[in-house]
C-alpha atoms as a PDB file:
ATOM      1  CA  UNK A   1     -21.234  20.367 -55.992  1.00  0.00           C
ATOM      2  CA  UNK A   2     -18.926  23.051 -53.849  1.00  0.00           C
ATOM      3  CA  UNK A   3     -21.457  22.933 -51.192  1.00  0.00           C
ATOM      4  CA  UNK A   4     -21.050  18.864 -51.252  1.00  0.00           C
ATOM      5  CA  UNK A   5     -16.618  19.091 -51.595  1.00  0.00           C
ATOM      6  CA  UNK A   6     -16.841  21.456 -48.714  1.00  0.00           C
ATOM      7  CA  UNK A   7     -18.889  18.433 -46.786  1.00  0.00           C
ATOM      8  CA  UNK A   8     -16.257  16.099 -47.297  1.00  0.00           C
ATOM      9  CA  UNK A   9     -13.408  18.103 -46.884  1.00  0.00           C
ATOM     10  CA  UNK A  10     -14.806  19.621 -43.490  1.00  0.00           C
ATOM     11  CA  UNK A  11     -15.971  15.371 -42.590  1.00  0.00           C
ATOM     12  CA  UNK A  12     -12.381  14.294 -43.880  1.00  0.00           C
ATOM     13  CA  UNK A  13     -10.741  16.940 -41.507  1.00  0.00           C
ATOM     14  CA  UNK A  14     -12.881  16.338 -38.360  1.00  0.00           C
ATOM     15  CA  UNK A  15     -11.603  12.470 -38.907  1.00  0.00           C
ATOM     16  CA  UNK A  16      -8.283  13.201 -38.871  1.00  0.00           C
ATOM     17  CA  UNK A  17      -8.273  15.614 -36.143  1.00  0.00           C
ATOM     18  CA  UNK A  18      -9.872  12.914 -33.792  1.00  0.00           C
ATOM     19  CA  UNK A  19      -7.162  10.239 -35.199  1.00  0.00           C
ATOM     20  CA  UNK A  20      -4.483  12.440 -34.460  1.00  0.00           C
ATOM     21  CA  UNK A  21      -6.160  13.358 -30.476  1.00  0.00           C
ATOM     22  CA  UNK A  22      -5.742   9.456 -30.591  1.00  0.00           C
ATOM     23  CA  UNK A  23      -2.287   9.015 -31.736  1.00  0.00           C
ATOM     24  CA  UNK A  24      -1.441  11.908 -29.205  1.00  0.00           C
ATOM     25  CA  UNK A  25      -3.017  10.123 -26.452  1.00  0.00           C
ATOM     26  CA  UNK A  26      -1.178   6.742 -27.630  1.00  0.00           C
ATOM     27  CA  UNK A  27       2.108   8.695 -28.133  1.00  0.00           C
ATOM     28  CA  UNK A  28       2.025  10.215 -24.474  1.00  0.00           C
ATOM     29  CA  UNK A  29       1.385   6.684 -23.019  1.00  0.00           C
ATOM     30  CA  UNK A  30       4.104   4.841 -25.003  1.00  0.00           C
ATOM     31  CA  UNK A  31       6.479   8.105 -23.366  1.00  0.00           C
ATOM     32  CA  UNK A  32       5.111   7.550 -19.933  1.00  0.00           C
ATOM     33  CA  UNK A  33       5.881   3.423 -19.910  1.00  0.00           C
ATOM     34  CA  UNK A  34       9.384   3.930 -20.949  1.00  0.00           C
ATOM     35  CA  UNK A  35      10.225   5.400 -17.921  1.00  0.00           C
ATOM     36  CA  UNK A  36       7.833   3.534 -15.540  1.00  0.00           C
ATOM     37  CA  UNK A  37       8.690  -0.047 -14.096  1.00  0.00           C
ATOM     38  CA  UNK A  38       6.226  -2.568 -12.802  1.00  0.00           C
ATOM     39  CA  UNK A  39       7.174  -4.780  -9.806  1.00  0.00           C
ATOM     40  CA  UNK A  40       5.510  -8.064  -8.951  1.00  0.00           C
ATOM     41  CA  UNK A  41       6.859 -10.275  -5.458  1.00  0.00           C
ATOM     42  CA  UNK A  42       4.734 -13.175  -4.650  1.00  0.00           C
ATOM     43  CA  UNK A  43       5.848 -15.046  -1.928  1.00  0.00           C
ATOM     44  CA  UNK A  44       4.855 -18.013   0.788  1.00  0.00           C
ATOM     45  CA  UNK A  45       4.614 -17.521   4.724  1.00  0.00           C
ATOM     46  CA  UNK A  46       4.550 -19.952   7.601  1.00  0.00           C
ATOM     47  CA  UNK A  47       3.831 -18.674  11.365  1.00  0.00           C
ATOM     48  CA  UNK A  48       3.829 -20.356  14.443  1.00  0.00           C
ATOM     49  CA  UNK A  49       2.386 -19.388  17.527  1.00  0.00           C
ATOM     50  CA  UNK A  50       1.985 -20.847  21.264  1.00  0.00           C
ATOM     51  CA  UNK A  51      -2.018 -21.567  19.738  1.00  0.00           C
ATOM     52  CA  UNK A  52      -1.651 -22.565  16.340  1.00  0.00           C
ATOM     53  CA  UNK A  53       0.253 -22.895  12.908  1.00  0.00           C
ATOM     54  CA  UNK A  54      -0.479 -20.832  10.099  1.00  0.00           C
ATOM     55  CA  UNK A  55       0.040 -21.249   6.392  1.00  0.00           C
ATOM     56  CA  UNK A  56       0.237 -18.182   3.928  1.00  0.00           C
ATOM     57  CA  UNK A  57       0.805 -16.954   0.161  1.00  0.00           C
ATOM     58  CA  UNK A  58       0.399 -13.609  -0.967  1.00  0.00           C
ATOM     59  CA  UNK A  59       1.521 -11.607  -3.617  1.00  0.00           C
ATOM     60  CA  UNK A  60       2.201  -7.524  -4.379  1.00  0.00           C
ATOM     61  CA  UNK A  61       2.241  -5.484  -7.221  1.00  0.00           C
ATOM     62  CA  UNK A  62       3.649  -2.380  -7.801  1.00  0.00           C
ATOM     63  CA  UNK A  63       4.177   0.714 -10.630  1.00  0.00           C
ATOM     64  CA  UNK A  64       6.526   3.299 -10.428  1.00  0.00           C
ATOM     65  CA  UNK A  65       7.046   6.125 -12.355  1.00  0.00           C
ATOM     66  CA  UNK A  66       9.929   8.945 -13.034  1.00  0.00           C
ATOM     67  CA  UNK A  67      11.486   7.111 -10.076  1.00  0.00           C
ATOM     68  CA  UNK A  68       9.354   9.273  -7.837  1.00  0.00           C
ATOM     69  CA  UNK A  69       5.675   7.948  -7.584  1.00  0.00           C
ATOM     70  CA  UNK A  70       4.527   4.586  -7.123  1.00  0.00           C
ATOM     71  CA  UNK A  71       1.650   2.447  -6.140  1.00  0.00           C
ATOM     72  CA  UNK A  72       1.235  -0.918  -4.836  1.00  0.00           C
ATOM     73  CA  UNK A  73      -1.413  -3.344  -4.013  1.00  0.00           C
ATOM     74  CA  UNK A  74      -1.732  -6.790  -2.632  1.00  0.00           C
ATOM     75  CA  UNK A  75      -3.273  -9.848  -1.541  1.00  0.00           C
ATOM     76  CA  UNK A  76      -3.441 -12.453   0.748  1.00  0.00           C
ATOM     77  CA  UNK A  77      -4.607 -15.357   1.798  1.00  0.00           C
ATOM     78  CA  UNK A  78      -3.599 -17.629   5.105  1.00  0.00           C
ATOM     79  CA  UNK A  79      -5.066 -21.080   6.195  1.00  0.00           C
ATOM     80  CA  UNK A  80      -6.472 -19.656   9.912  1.00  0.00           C
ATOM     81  CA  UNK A  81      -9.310 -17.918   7.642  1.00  0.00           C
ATOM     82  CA  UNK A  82      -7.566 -14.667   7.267  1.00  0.00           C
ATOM     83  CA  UNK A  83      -7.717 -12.793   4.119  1.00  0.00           C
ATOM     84  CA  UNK A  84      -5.711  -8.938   3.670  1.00  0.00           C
ATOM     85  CA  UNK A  85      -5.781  -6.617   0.716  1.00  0.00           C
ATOM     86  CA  UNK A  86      -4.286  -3.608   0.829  1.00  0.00           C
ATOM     87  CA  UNK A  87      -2.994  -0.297  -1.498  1.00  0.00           C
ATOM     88  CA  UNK A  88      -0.503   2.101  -0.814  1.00  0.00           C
ATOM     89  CA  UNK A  89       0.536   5.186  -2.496  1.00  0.00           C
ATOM     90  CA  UNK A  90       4.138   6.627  -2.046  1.00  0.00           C
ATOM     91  CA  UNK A  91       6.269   9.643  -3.279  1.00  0.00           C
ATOM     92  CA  UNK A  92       9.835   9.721  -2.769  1.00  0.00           C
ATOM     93  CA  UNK A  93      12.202  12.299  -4.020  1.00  0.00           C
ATOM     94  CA  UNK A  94      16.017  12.437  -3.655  1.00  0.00           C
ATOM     95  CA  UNK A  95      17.585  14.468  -1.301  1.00  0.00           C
ATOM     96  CA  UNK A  96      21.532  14.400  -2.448  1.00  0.00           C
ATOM     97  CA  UNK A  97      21.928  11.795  -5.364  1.00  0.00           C
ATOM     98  CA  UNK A  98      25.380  11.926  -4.114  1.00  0.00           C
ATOM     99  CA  UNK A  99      24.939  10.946  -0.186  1.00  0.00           C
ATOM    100  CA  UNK A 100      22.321   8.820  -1.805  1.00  0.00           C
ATOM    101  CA  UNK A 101      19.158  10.261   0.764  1.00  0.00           C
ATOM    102  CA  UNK A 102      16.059   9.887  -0.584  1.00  0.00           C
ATOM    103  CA  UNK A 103      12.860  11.017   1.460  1.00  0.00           C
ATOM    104  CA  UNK A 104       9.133  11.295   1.353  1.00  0.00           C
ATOM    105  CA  UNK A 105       6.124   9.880   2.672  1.00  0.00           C
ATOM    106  CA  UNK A 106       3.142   7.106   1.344  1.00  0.00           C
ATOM    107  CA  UNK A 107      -0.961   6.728   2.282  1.00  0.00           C
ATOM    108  CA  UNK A 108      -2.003   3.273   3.105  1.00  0.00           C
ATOM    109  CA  UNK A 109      -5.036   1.309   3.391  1.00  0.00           C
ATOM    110  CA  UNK A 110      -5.616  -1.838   4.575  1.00  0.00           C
ATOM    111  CA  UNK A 111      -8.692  -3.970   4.493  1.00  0.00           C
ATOM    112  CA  UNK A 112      -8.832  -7.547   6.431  1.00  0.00           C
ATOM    113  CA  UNK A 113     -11.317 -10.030   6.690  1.00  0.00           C
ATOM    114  CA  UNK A 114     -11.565 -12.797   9.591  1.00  0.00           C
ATOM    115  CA  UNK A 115     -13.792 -15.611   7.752  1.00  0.00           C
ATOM    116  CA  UNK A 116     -13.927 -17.738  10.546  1.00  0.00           C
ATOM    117  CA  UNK A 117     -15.420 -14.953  13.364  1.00  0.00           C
ATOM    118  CA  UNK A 118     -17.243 -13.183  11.078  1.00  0.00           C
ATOM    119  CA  UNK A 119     -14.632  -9.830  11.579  1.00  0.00           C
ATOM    120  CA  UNK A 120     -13.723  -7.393   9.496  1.00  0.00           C
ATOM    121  CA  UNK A 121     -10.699  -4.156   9.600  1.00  0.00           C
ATOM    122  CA  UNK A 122      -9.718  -1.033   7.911  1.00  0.00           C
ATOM    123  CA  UNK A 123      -6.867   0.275   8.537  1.00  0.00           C
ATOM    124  CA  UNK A 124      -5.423   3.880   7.185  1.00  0.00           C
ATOM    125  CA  UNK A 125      -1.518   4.497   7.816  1.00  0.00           C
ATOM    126  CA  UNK A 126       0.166   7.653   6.794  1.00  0.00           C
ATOM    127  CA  UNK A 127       4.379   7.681   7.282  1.00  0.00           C
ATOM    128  CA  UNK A 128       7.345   9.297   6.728  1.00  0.00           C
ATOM    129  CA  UNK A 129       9.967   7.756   5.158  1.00  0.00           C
ATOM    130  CA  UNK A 130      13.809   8.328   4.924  1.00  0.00           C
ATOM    131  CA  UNK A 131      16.212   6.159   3.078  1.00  0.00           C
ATOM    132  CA  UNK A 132      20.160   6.230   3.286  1.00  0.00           C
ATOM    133  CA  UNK A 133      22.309   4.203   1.838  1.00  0.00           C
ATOM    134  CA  UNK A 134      22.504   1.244   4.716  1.00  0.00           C
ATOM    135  CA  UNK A 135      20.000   2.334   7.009  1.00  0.00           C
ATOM    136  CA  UNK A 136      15.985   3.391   6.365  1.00  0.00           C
ATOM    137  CA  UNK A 137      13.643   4.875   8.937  1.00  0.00           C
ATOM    138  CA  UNK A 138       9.895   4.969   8.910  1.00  0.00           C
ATOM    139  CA  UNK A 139       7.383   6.572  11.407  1.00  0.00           C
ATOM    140  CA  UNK A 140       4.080   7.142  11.555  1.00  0.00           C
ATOM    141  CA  UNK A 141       0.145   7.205  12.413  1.00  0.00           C
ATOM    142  CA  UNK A 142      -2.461   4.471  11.900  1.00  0.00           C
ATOM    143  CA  UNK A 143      -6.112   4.609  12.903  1.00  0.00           C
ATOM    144  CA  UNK A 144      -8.234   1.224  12.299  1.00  0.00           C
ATOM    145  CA  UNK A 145     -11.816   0.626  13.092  1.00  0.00           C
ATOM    146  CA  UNK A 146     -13.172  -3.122  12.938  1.00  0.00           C
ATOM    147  CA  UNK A 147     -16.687  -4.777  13.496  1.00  0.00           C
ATOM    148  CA  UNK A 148     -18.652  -7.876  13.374  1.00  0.00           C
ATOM    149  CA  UNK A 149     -20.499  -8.551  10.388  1.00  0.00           C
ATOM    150  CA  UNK A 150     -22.975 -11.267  11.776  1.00  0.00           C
ATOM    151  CA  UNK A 151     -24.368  -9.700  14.017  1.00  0.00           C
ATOM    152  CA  UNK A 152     -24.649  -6.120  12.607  1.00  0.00           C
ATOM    153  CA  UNK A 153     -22.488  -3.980  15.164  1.00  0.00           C
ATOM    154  CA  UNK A 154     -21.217  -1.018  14.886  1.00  0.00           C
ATOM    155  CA  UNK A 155     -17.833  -0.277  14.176  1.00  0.00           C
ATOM    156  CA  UNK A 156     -15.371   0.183  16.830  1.00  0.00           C
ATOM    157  CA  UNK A 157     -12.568   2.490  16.211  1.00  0.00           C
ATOM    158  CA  UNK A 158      -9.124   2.233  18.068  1.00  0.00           C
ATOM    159  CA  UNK A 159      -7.268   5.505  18.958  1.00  0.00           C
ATOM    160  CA  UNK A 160      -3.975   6.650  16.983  1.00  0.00           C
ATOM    161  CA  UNK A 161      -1.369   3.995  16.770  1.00  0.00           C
ATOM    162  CA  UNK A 162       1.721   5.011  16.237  1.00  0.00           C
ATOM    163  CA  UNK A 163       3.583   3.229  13.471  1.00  0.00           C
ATOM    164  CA  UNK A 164       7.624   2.686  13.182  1.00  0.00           C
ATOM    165  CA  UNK A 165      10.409   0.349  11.103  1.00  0.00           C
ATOM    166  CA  UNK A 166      14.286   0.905  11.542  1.00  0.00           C
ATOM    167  CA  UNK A 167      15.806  -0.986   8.845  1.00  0.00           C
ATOM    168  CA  UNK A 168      19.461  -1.594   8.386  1.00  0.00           C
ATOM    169  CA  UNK A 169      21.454  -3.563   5.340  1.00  0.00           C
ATOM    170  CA  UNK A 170      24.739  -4.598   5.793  1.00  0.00           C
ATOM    171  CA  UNK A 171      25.559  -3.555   1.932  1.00  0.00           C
ATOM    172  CA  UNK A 172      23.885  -0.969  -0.453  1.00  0.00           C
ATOM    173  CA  UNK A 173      20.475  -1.833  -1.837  1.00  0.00           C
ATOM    174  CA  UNK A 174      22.369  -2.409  -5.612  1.00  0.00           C
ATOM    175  CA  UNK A 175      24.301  -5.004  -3.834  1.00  0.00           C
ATOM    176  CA  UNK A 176      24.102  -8.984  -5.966  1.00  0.00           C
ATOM    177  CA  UNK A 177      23.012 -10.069  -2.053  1.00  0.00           C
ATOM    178  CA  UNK A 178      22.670  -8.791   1.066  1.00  0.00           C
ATOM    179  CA  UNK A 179      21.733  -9.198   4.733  1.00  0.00           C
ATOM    180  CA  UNK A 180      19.198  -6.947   6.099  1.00  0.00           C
ATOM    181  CA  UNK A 181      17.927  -6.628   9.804  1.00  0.00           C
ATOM    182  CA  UNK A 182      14.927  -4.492  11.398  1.00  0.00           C
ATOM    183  CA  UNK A 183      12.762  -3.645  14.325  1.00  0.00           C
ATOM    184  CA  UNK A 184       9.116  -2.566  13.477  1.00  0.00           C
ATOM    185  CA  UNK A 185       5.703  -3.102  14.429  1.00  0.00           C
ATOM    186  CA  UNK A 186       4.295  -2.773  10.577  1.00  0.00           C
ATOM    187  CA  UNK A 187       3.791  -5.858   7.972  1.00  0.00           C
ATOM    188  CA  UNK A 188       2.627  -5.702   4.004  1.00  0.00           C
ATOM    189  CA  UNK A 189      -0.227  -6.886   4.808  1.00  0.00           C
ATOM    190  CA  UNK A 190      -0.439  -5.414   9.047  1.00  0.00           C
ATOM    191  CA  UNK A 191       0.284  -2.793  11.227  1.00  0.00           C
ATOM    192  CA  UNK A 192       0.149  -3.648  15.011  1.00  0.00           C
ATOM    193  CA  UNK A 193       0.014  -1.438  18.070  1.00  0.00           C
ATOM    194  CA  UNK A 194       3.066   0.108  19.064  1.00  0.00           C
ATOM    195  CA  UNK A 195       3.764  -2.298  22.060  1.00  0.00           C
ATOM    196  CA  UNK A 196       3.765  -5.308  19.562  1.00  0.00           C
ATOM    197  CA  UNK A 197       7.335  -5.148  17.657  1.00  0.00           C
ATOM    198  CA  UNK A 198       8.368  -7.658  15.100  1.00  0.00           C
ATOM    199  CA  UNK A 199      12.000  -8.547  15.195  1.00  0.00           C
ATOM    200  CA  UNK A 200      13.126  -9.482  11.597  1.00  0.00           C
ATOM    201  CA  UNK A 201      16.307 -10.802   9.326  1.00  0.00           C
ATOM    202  CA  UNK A 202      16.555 -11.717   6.021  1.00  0.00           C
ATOM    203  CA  UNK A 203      18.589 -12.041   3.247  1.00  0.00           C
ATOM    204  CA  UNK A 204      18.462 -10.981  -0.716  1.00  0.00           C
ATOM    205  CA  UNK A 205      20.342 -12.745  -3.601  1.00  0.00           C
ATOM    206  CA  UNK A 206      20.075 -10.893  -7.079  1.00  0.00           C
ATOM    207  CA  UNK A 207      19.887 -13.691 -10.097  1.00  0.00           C
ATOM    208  CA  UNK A 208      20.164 -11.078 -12.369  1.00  0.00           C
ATOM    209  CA  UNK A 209      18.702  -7.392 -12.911  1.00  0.00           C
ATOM    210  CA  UNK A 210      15.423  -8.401 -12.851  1.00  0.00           C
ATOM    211  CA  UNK A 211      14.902 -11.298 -10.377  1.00  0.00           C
ATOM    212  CA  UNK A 212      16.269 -11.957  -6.827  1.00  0.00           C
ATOM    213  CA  UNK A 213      15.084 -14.387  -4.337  1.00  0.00           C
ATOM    214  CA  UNK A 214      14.344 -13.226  -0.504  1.00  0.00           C
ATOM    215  CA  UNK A 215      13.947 -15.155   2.812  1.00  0.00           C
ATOM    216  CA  UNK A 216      12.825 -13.375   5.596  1.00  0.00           C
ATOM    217  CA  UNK A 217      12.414 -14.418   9.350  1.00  0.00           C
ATOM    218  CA  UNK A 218      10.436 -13.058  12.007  1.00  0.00           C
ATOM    219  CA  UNK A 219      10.049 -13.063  15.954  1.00  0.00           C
ATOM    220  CA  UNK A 220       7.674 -11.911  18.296  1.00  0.00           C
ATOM    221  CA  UNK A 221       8.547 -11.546  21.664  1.00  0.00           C
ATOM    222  CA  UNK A 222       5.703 -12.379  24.363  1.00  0.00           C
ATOM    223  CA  UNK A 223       6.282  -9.172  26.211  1.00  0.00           C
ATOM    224  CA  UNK A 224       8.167  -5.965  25.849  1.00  0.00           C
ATOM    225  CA  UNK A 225       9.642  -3.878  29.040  1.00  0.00           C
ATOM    226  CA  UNK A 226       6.116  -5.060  31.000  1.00  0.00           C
ATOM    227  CA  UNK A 227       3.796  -2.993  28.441  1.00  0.00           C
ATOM    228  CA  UNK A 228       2.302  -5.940  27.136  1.00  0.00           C
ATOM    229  CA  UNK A 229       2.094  -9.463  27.458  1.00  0.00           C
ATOM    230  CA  UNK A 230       1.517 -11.664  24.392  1.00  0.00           C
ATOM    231  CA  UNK A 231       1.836 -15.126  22.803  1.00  0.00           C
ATOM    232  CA  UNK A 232       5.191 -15.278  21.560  1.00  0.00           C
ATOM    233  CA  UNK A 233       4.863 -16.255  17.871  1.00  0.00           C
ATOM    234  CA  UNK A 234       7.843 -16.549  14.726  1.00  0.00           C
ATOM    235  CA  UNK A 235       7.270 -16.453  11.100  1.00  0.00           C
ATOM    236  CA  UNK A 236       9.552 -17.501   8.013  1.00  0.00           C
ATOM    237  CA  UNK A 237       8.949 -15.716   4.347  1.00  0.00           C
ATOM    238  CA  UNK A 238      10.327 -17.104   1.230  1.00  0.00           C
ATOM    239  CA  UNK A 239       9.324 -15.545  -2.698  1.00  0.00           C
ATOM    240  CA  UNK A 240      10.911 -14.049  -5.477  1.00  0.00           C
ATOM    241  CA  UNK A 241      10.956  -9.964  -6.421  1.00  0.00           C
ATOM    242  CA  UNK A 242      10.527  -9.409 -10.436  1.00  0.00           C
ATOM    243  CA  UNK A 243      10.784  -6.564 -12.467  1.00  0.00           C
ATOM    244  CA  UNK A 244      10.194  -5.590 -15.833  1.00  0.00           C
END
């Protein structure tokens, strides 16, 4: 009978050590969302171009946590037989809460899929980034290789690009709505070669804490001081920002 009581009471024990490893594990989670936010933006995009029109909708979402790491990921779909997907890691930290400089940097990859040729890309992008209160400044590198999936090439791989966005608001970021105006060659969803810059303005209206509407428009000039010479091409963007 001992023998048998000692059983149960050793059995009895070993449950309720593994319940409590669970309630531990449950506990630490619960801790960890109170202080994370998710982020969701879907949004519609129309480009037009001196070849064609092109019809768009994407969405990203995104976790941060501890207001220092986050991670986002996307996807999108456009009517010239394009589809993107793409993650991106980033780690900011603040470098005077009172100047209100934050810095840090983020890893991206980017994967892209041209239905109608048969085309595919991957692109890897790692930047720097710098925020102020009215003006943010990102540089970096990308490398991107790309090949043809019909007829079984090998991938071709392009040489460093280097990757840049100067970003300026004409109010903080906290603002109920604001104008904001940059020069970049980097999308979500692309990163072109450094002669290929994107001229961009948009605007930002806060509903409340947790929603805001955006509009965004684009244009891309058909050449730049004789570098290159492009297709001029202008884009409009229009979605909503959540978070909860």
């Amino acid at each position: 009978m001992d023998i048998k009581v000692v059983c149960l009471k050793s059995s009895f024990l070993l449950k309720l050590m593994k319940y409590k490893f669970y309630l531990f594990l449950l506990f630490a989670f619960h801790l960890g969302t109170i202080s994370a936010q998710w982020s969701m933006r879907p949004y519609l995009e129309y480009k037009s171009s001196a070849i064609h029109d092109n019809i768009g909708a994407a969405c990203i979402a995104g976790y941060a946590f501890e207001d220092i790491y986050s991670v986002h990921a996307g996807g999108k779909i456009q009517s010239a037989g394009l589809g993107s997907f793409f993650a991106q890691g980033d780690f900011m930290w603040t470098v005077s809460e009172e100047k209100r400089i934050d810095a840090g940097f983020y890893n991206k990859y980017i994967y892209c899929n041209y239905f109608l040729y048969d085309i595919q890309e991957f692109t890897v992008a790692v930047a720097g980034v710098l925020k102020t209160r009215y003006v943010d400044v990102t540089l970096g590198f990308s490398n991107r290789l790309y090949w043809n999936v019909r007829y079984d090439e090998k991938a071709i791989y392009e040489r460093a690009n280097f990757l840049y966005e100067i970003k300026g608001r004409v109010f903080e970021e906290e603002h109920k709505y604001n104008l904001i105006f940059s020069i970049s060659n980097i999308d979500d969803f692309y990163i072109e070669r450094v002669q290929f810059l994107h001229l961009k303005a948009g605007g930002r209206y806060k509903l409340n804490g947790n929603v805001s509407l955006f509009l965004d428009a684009g244009f891309i000039p058909a050449g730049f001081f004789h570098l290159v010479s492009n297709y001029y091409a202008g884009f409009f963007k229009s979605g909503v920002e959540l978070s909860f």
